[in-house]
Every structure is written in C-alpha cells, then in structure tokens.
C-alpha atoms as a PDB file:
ATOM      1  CA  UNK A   1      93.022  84.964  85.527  1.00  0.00           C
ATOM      2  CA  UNK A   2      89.500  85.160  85.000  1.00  0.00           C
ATOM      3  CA  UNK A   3      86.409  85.387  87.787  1.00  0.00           C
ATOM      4  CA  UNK A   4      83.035  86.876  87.825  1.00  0.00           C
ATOM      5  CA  UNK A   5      82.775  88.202  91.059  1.00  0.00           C
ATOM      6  CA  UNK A   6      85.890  89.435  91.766  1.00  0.00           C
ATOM      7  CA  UNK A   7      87.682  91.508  89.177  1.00  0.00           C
ATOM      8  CA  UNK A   8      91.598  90.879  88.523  1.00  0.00           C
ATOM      9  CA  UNK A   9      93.937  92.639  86.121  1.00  0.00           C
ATOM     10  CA  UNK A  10      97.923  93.180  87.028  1.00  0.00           C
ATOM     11  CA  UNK A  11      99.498  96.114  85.212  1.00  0.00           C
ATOM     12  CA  UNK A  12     103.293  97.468  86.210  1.00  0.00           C
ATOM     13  CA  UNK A  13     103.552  94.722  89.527  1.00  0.00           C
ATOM     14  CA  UNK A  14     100.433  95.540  90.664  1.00  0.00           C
ATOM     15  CA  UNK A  15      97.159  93.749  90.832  1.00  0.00           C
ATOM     16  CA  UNK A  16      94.197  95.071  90.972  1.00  0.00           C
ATOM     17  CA  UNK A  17      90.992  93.355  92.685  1.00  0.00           C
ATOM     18  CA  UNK A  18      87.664  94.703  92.163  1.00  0.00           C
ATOM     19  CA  UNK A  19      84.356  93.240  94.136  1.00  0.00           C
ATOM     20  CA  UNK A  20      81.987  92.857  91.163  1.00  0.00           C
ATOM     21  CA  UNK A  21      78.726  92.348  92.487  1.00  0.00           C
ATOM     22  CA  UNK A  22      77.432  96.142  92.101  1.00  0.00           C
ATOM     23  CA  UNK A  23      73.759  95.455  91.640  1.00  0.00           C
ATOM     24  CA  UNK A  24      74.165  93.682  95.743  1.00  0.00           C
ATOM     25  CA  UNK A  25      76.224  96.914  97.123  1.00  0.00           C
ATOM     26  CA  UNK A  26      79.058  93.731  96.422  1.00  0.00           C
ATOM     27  CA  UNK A  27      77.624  92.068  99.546  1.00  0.00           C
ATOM     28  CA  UNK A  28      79.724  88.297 100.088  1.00  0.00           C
ATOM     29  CA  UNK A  29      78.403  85.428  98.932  1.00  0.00           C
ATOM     30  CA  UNK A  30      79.922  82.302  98.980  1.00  0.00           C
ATOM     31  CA  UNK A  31      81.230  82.790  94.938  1.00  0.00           C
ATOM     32  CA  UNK A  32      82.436  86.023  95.794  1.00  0.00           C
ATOM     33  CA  UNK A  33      84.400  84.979  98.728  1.00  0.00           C
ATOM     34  CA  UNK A  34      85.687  81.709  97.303  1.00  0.00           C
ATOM     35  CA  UNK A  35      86.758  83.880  94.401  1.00  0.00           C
ATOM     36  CA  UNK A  36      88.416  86.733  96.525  1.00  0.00           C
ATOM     37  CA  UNK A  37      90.403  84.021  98.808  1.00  0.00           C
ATOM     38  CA  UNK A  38      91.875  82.388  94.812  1.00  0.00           C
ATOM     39  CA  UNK A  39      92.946  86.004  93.628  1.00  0.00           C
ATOM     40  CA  UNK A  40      94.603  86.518  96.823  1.00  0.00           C
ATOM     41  CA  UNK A  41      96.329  83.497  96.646  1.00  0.00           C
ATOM     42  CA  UNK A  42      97.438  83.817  93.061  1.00  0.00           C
ATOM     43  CA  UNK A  43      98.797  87.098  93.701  1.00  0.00           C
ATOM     44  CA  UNK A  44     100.950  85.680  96.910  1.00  0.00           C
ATOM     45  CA  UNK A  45     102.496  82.904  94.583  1.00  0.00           C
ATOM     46  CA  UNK A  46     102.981  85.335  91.660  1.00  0.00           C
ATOM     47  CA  UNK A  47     106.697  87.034  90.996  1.00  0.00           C
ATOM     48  CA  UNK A  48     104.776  89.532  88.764  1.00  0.00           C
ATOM     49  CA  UNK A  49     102.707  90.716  91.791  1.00  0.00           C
ATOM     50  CA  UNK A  50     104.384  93.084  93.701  1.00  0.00           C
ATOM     51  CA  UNK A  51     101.627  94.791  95.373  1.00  0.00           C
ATOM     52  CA  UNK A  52      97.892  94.594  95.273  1.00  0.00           C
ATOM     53  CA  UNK A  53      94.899  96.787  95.509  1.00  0.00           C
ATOM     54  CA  UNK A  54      91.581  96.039  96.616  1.00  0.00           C
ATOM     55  CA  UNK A  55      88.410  98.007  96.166  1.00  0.00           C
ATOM     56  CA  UNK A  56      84.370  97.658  94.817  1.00  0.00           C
ATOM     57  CA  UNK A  57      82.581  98.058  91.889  1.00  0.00           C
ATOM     58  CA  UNK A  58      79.781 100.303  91.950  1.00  0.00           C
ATOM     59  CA  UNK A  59      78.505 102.824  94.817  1.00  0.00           C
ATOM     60  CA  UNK A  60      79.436 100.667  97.276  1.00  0.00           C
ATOM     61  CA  UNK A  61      82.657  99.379  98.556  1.00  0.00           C
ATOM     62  CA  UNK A  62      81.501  96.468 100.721  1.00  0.00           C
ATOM     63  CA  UNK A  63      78.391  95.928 102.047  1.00  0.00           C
ATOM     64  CA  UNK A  64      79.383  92.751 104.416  1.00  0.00           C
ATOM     65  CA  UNK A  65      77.596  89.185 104.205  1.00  0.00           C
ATOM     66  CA  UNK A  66      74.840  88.848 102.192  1.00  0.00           C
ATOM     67  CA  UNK A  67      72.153  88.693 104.669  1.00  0.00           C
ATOM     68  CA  UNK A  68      69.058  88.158 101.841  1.00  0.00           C
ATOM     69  CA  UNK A  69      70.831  84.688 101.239  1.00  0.00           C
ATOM     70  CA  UNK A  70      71.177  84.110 105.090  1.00  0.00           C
ATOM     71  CA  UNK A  71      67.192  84.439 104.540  1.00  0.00           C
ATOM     72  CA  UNK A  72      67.153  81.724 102.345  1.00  0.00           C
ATOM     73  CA  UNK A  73      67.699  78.906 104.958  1.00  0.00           C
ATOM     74  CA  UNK A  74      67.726  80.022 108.540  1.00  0.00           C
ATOM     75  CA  UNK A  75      67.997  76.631 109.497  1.00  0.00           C
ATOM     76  CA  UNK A  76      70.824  75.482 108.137  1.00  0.00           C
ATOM     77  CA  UNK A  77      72.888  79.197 108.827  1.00  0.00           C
ATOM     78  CA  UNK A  78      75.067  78.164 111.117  1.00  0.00           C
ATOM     79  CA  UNK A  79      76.775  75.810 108.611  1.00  0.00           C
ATOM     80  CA  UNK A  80      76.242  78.085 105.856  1.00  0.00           C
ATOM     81  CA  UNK A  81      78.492  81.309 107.958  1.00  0.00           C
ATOM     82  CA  UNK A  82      81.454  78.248 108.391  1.00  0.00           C
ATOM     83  CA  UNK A  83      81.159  77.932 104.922  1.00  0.00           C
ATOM     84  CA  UNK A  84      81.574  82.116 104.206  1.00  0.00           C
ATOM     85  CA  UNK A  85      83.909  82.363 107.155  1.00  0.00           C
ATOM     86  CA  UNK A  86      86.365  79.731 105.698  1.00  0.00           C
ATOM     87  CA  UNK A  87      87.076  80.951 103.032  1.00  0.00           C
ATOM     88  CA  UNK A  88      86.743  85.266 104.507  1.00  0.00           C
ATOM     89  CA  UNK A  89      89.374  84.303 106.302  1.00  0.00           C
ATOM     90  CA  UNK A  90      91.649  82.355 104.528  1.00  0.00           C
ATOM     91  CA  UNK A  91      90.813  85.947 102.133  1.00  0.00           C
ATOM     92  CA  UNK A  92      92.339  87.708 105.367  1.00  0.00           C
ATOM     93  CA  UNK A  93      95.064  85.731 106.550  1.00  0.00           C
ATOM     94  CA  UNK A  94      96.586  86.056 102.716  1.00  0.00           C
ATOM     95  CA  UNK A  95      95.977  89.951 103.073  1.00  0.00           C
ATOM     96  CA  UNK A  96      97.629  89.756 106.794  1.00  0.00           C
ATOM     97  CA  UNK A  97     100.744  87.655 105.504  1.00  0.00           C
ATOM     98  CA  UNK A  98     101.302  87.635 101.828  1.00  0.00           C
ATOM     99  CA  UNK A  99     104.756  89.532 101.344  1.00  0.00           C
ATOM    100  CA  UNK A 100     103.002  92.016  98.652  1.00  0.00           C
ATOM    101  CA  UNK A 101     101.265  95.506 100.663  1.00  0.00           C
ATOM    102  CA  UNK A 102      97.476  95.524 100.044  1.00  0.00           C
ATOM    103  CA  UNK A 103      96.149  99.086  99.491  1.00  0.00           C
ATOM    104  CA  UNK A 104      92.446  99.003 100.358  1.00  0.00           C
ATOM    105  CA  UNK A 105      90.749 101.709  97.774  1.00  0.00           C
ATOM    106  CA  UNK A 106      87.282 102.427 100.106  1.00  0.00           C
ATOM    107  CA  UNK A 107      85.238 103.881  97.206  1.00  0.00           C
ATOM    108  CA  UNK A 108      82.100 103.811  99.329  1.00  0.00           C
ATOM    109  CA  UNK A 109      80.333 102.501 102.556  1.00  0.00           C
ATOM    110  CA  UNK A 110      82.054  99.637 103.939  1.00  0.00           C
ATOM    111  CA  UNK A 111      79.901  97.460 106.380  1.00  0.00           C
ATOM    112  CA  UNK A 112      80.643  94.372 108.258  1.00  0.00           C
ATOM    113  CA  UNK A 113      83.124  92.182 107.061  1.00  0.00           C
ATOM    114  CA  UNK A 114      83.375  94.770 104.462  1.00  0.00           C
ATOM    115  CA  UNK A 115      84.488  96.640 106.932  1.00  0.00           C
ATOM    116  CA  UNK A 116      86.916  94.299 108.344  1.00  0.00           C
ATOM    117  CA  UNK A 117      88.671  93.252 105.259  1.00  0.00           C
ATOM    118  CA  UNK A 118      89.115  97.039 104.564  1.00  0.00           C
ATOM    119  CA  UNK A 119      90.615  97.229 107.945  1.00  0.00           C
ATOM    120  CA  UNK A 120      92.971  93.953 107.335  1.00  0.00           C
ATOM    121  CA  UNK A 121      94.967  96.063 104.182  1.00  0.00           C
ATOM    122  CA  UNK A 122      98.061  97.573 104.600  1.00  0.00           C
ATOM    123  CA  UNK A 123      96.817 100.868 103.856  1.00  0.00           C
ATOM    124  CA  UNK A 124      93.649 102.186 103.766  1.00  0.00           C
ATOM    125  CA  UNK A 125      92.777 104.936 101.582  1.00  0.00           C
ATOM    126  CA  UNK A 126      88.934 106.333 101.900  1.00  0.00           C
ATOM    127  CA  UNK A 127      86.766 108.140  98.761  1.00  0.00           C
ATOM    128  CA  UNK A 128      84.778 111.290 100.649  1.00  0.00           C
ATOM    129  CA  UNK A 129      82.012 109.164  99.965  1.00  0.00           C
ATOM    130  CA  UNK A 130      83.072 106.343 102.611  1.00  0.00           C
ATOM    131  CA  UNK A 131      81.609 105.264 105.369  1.00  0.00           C
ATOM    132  CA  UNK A 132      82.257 102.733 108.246  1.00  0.00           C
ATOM    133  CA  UNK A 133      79.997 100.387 110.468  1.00  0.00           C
ATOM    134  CA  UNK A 134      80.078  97.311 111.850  1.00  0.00           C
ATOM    135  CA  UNK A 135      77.012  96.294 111.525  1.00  0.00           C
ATOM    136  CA  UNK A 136      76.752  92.865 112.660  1.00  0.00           C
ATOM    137  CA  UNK A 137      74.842  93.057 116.317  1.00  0.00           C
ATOM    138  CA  UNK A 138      72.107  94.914 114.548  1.00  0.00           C
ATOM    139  CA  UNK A 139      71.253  91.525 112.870  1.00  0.00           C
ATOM    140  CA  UNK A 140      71.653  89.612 115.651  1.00  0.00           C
ATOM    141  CA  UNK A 141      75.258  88.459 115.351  1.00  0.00           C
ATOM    142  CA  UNK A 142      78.658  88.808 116.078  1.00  0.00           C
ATOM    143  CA  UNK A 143      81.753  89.671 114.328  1.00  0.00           C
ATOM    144  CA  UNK A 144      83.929  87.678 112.115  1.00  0.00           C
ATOM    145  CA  UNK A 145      86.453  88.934 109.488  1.00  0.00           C
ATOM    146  CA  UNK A 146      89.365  88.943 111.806  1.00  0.00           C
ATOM    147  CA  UNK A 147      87.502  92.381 112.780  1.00  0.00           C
ATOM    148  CA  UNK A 148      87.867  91.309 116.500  1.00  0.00           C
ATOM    149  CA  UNK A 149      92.022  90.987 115.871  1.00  0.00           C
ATOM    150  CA  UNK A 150      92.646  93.875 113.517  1.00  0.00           C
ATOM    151  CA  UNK A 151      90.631  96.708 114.821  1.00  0.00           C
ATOM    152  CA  UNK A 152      91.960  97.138 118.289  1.00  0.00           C
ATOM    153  CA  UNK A 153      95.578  96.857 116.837  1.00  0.00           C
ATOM    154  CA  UNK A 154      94.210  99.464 114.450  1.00  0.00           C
ATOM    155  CA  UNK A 155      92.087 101.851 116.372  1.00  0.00           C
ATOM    156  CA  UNK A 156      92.224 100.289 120.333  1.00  0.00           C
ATOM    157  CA  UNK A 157      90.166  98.149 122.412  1.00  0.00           C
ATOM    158  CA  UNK A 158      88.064 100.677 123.395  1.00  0.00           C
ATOM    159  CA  UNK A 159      87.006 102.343 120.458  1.00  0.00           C
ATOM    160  CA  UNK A 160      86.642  98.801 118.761  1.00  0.00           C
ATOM    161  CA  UNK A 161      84.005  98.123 121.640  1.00  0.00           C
ATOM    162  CA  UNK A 162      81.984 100.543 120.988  1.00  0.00           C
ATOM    163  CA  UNK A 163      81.685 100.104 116.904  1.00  0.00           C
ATOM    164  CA  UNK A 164      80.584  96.306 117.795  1.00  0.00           C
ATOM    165  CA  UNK A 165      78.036  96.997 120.264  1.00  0.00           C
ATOM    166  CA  UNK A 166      76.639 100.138 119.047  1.00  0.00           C
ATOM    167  CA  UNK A 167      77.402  99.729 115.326  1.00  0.00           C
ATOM    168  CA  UNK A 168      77.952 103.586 115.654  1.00  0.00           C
ATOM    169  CA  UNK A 169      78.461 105.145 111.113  1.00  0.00           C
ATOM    170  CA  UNK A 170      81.842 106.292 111.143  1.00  0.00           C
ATOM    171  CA  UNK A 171      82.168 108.768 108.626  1.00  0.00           C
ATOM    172  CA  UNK A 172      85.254 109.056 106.043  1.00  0.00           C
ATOM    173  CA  UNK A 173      86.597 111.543 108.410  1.00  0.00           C
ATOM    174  CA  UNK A 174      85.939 110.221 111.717  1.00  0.00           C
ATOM    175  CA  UNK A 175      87.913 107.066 110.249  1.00  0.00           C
ATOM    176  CA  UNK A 176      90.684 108.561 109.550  1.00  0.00           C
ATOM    177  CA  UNK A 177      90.697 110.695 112.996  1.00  0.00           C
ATOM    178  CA  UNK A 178      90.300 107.473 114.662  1.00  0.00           C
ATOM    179  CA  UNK A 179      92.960 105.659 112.848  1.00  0.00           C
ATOM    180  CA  UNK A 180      91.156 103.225 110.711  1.00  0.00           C
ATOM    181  CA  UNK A 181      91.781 105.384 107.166  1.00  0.00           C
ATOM    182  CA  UNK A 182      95.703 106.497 106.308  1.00  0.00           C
ATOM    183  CA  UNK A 183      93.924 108.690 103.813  1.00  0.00           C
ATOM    184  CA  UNK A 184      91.292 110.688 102.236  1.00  0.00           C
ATOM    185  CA  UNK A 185      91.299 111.245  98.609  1.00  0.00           C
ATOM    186  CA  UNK A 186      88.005 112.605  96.477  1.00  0.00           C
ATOM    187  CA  UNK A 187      85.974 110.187  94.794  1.00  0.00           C
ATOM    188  CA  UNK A 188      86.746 111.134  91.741  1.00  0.00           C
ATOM    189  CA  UNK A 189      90.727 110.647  92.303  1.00  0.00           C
ATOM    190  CA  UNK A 190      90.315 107.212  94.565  1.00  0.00           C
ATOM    191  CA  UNK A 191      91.586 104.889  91.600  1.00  0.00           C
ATOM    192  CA  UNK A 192      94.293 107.450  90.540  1.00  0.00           C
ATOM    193  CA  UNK A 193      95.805 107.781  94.055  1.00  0.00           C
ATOM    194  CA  UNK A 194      95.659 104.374  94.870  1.00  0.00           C
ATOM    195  CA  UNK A 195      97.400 103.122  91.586  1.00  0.00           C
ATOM    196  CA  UNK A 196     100.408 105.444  92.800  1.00  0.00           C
ATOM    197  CA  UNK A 197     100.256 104.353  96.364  1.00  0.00           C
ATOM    198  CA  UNK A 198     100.896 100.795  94.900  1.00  0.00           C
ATOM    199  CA  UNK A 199     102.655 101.591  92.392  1.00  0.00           C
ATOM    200  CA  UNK A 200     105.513 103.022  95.045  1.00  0.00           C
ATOM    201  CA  UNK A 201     105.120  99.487  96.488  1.00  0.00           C
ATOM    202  CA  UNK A 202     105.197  97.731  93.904  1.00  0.00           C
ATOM    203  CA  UNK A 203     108.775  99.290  93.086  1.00  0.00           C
ATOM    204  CA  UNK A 204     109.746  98.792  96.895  1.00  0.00           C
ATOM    205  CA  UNK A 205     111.850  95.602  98.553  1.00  0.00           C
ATOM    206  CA  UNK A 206     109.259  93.483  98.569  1.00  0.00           C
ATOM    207  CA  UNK A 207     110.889  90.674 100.770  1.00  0.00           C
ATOM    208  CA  UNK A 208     111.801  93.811 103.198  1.00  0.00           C
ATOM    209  CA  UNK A 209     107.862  94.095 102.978  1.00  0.00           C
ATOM    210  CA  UNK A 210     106.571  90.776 104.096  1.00  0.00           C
ATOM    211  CA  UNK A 211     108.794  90.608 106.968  1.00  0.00           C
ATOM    212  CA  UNK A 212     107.594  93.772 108.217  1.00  0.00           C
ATOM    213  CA  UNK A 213     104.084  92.644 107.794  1.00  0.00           C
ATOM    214  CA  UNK A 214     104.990  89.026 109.697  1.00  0.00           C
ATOM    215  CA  UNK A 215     106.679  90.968 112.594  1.00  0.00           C
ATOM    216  CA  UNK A 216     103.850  93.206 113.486  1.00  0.00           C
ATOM    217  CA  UNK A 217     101.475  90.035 113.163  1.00  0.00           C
ATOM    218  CA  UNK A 218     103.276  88.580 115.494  1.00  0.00           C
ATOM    219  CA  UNK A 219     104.562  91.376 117.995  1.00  0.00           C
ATOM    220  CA  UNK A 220     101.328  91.619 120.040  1.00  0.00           C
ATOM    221  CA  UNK A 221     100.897  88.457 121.585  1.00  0.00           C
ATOM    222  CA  UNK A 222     105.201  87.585 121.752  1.00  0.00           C
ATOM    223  CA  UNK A 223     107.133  88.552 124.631  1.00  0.00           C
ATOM    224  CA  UNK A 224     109.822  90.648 124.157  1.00  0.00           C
ATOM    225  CA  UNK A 225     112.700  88.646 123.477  1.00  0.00           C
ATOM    226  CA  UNK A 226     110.727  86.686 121.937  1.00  0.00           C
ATOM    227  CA  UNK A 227     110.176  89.805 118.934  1.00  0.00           C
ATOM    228  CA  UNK A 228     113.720  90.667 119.039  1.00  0.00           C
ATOM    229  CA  UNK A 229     114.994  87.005 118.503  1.00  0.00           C
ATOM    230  CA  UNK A 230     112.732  87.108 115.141  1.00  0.00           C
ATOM    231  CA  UNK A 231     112.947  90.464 114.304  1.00  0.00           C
ATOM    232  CA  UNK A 232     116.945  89.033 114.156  1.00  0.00           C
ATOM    233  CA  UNK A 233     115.955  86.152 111.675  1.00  0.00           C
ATOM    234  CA  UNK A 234     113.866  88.788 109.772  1.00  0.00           C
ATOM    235  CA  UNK A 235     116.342  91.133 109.027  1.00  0.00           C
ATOM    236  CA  UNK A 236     119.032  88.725 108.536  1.00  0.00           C
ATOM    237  CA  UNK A 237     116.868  87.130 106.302  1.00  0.00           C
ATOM    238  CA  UNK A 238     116.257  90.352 104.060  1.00  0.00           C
ATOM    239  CA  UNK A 239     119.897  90.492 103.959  1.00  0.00           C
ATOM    240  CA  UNK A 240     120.372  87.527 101.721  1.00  0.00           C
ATOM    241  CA  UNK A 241     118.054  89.537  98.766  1.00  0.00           C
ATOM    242  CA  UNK A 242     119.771  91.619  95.955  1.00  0.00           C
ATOM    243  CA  UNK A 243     117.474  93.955  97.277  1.00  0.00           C
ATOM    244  CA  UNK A 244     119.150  94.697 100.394  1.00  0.00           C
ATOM    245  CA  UNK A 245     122.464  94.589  98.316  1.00  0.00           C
ATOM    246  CA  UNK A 246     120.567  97.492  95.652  1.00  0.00           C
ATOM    247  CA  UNK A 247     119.627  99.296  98.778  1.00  0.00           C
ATOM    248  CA  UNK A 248     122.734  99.310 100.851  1.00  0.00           C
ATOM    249  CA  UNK A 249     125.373 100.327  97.789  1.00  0.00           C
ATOM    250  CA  UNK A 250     122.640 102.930  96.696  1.00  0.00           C
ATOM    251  CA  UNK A 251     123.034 104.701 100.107  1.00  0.00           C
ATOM    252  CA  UNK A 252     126.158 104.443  99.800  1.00  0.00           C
ATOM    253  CA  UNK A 253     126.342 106.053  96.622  1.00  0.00           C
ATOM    254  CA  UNK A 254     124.132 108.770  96.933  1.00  0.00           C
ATOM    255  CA  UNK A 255     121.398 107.715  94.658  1.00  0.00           C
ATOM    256  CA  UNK A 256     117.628 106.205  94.159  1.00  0.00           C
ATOM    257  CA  UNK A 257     117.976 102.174  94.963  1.00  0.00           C
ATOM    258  CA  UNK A 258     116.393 100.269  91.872  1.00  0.00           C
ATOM    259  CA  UNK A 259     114.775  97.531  93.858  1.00  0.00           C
ATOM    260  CA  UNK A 260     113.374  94.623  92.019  1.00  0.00           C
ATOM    261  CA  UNK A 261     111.729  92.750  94.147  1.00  0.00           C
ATOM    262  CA  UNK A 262     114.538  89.919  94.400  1.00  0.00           C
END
C-alpha cells in the first residue's frame, strides 16, 4: 500500500503509520487525512495486521489542521472543516474500534487534532521532546477530533476544560502525570520502544482485544446492566476463537499461550 502523506509498511503483524508531511510540522490537510482514514481502514480489514503504530515524520508529531490552507478561502471554511472533519473522524472512529491496539509513538509536539488523535490510541507513548496543547480557541475555534469524547475519559472533565479554554503546553511530563501519556521513552529510543510495545500486541488475542476496546467505548454512556449484558456477549464471543482455546489449555499447562490472532 502506497501513499504520500501518510507512510505505511507492516513488518511481524504490525503496521506502521508515519505522518509524512515534515516540511508542515505534518499539519492535516485534506490528502493527509483522506490518506490516514484509508491506512486505517486497510489495517482493520487486514488478517496480517495485528496491531498498529502511529507516529510523525520529522520534528514534529502533529501539528493539528493546517491553518495556512484555512487562509486560503475564509469564505468557504466552514465547508472546507466538514470536509477535514469527515474524514478525521472516520480516522478516529477506526482507531476507537478497529480490533488491532494503536500505539501512538509522540515523537514531538502534538497540537490540536494532533493532539486528539494521539489521545484516541490505545497507548500513548511520549519522546522527552513532546509536548501537548490544544490549541484550537487560540484561533478562534473549537475542538473536533473526538478531543471533546476522549479526553475527559482520559484525563477528566475538569482538566479537559481547562486545556480547551486556556490551551495551557502540557509538557511530556505533565502528560503523563495527568494521564494523557502511558509512557516516556527518550527520543532517541521512541521507534525502538514502540515497535516492542506492538510487537507484544501484535502476538496478543487480538479478538480478546477489540472487545475490550468496544466495551470501554461503550461503558460510559450504558447503564449498568446494560454493560454487563454485553460484556456477556463479549466474552462469550471471545470464547468461540482458538485463541481463547490457546489461552485456556496454556494456563492450564503451565506455559506461554501461542496466540495467533484467530
């Protein structure tokens, strides 16, 4: 699979995803996002994929929309953000409920909906050199990204309150005091670490996986029997994989389980 703005090479189950526009701090434009939201989507439908990581090119991570081609027609922006959000968040909703874990690899400052689609991952893991800020109110707007979703689940109402209306820099640290990082690795190890984080995914159930993902998507707004009834479904559901079968017998026998994603 070949794109320009969005880097893509699988190697041992997982995929790798790269934001290739360097020379823009990989700010999204429409091609980038468009691009971002197919990768994702070929990686959901692929048996090869078993986990995927996501990360920039360059000094930056993400630097959010591309606000020098907002520039470009102010009168016609309105329609031109439907066009980026469609397909940001179809980019999202993959990352949110594709059964592979995303590993977000934060090599650098992360703004906006870079910011967001950092926070959307699975896990986050953050270069020293990070950064963190919303960014949008300081150009007049307001979020988007799924930001307004996945960072109070992430980091709580309040605190997500105050990064949207102060657009306050959270630093790598801060962000993983406050939740929003699982990790900090140096800069110079980011691609190394995050190839083994996904790595041990990509050698995980990875049915098991996406059900976990779909029940905590779903357990904040469900009432509680509601959660139990499909936590129920969920797990009888990973029971019908030879995964379950591998993991079960291996307990049982005192050894490593040899999942295969099946």
């Amino acid at each position: 699979m070949t794109f320009q703005n969005v880097l893509f090479e699988v190697s041992g189950g997982v995929a790798k995803l790269t934001l290739n526009r360097p020379d823009a701090a990989n700010a999204m434009n429409l091609d980038l996002l468009r691009e971002l939201a197919e990768a994702l989507l070929v990686c959901e439908e692929s048996a090869e994929v078993r986990s995927v990581i996501l990360t920039g090119s360059g000094r930056f991570f993400c630097a959010g929309g591309d606000l020098a081609a907002f520039a470009d027609d102010l009168e016609r922006l309105p329609f031109f953000l439907k066009q980026l959000t469609f397909h940001l968040h179809a980019a999202v909703s993959r990352i949110t409920r594709m059964r592979q874990p995303v590993v977000a690899a934060v090599n650098g400052p992360a703004a906006g909906a870079g910011m967001a689609l950092a926070a959307a991952c699975d896990h986050v893991l953050v270069s020293d050199a990070a950064g963190f800020t919303m960014a949008y109110t300081a150009a007049g707007l307001s979020p988007d990204g799924a930001s307004s979703w996945v960072l109070p689940r992430r980091i709580g109402p309040g605190r997500t309150r105050e990064l949207m209306l102060t657009n306050r820099r959270l630093s790598a640290s801060q962000a993983l005091d406050w939740g929003l990082a699982n990790e900090i690795v140096p800069a110079t190890g980011l691609a190394t670490r995050a190839q083994d984080v996904a790595g041990q995914f990509a050698n995980g159930p990875t049915a098991a996986f996406g059900e976990v993902k779909l029940l905590l998507a779903s357990a904040a707004t469900n009432p509680i029997e509601t959660q139990m009834e499909l936590e129920a479904r969920a797990i009888a559901a990973s029971a019908r994989t030879r995964d379950a079968r591998e993991g079960i017998e291996a307990f049982v026998q005192k050894r490593k389980p040899r999942f295969t994603g099946n």
